[in-house]
N, C-alpha and C. Protein backbone atom coordinates (compact mmCIF):
# COMPACT_ATOMS: atom_id res chain seq x y z
N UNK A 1 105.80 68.29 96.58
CA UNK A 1 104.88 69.40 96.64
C UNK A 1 105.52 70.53 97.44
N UNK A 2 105.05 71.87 96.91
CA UNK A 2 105.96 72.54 97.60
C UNK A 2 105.10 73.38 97.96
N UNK A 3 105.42 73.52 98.97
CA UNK A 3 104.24 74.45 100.11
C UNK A 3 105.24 75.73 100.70
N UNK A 4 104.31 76.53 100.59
CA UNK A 4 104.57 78.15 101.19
C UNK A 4 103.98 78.25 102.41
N UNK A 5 104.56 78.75 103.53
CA UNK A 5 103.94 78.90 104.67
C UNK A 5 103.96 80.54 105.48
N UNK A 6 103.06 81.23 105.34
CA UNK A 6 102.68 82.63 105.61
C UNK A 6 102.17 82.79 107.00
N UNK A 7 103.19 83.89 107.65
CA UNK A 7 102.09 84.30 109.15
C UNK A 7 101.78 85.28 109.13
N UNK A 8 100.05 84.63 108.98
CA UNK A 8 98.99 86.08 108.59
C UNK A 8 98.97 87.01 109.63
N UNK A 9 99.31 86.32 111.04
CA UNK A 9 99.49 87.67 111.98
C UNK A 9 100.24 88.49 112.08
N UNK A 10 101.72 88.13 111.39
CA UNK A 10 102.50 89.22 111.35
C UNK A 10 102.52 89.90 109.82
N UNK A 11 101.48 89.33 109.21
CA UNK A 11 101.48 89.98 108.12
C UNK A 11 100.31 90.97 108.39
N UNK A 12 99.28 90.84 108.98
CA UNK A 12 98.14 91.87 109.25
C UNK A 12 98.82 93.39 110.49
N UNK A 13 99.96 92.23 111.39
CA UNK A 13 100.53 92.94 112.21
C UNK A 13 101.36 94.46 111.25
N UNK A 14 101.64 94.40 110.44
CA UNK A 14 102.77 94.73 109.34
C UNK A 14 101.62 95.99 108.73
N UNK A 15 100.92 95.35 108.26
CA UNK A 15 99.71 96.29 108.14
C UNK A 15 99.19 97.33 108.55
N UNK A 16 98.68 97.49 109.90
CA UNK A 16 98.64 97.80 111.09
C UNK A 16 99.79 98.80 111.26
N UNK A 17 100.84 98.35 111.56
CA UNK A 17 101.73 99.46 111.61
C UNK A 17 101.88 100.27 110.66
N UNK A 18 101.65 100.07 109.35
CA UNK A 18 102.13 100.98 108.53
C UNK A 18 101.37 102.21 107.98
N UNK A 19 100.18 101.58 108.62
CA UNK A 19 98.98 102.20 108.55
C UNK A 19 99.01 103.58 109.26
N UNK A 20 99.30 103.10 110.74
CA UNK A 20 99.43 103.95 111.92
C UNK A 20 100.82 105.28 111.47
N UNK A 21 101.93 104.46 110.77
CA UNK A 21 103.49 105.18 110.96
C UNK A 21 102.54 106.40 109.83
N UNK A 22 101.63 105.74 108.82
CA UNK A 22 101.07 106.30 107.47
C UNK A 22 100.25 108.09 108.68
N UNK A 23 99.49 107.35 109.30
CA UNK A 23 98.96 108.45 109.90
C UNK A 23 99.72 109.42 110.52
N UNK A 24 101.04 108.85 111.21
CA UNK A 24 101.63 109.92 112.46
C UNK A 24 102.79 110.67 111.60
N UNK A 25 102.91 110.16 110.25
CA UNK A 25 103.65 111.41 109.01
C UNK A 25 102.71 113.01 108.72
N UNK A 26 101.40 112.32 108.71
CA UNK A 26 100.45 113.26 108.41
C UNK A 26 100.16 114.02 109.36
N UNK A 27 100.18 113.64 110.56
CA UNK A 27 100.26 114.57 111.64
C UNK A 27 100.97 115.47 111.78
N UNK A 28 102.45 114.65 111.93
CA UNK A 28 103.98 115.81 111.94
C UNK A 28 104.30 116.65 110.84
N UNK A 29 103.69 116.03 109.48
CA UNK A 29 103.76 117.39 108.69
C UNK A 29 102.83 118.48 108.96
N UNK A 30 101.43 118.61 109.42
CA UNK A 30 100.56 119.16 109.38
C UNK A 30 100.92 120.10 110.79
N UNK A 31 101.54 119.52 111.95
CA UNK A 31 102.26 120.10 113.10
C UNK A 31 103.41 120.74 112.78
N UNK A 32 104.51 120.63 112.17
CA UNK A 32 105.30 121.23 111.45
C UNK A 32 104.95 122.71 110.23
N UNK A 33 103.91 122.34 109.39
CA UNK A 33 103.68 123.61 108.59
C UNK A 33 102.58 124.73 109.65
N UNK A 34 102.18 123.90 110.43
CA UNK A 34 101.53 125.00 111.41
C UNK A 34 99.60 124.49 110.95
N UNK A 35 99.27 123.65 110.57
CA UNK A 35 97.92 123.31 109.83
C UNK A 35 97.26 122.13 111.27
N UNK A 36 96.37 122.91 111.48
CA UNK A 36 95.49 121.78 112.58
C UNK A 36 95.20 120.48 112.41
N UNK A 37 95.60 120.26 113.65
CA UNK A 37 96.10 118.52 113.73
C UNK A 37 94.44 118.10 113.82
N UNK A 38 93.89 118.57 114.84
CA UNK A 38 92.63 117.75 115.23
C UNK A 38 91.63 118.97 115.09
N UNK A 39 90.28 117.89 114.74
CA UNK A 39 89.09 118.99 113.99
C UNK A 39 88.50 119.57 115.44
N UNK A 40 87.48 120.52 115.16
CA UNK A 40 86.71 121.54 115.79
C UNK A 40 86.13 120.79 117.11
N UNK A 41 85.14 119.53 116.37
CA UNK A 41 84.35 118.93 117.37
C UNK A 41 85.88 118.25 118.70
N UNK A 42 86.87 117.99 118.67
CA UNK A 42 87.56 117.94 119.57
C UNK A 42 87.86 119.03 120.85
N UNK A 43 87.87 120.14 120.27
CA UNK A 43 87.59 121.58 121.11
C UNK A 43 86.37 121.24 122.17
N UNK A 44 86.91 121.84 123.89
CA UNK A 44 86.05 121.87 124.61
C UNK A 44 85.02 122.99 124.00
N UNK A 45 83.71 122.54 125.01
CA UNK A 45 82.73 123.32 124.70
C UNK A 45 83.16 124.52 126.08
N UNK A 46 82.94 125.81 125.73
CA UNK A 46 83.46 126.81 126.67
C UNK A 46 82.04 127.33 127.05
């Protein structure tokens, strides 16, 4: 019998990161063309 053996933590771990690297592209392009990183409600209230 042949058995496969998977580690779901470094497979969720894997996930997780790519997710994150997925987000901090979208940032640096959006910081790069000059397009706001973070929305309005982040702005202090003056």
């Amino acid at each position: 019998m042949l058995s496969i053996l998977t580690n779901t933590g470094a497979a969720d771990a894997v996930r997780a990161l790519n997710a994150a690297t997925a987000e901090v592209q979208v940032h640096q392009e959006r910081i790069a063309t000059g397009k706001r990183v973070n929305s309005t409600k982040d702005d202090r209230a003056e």
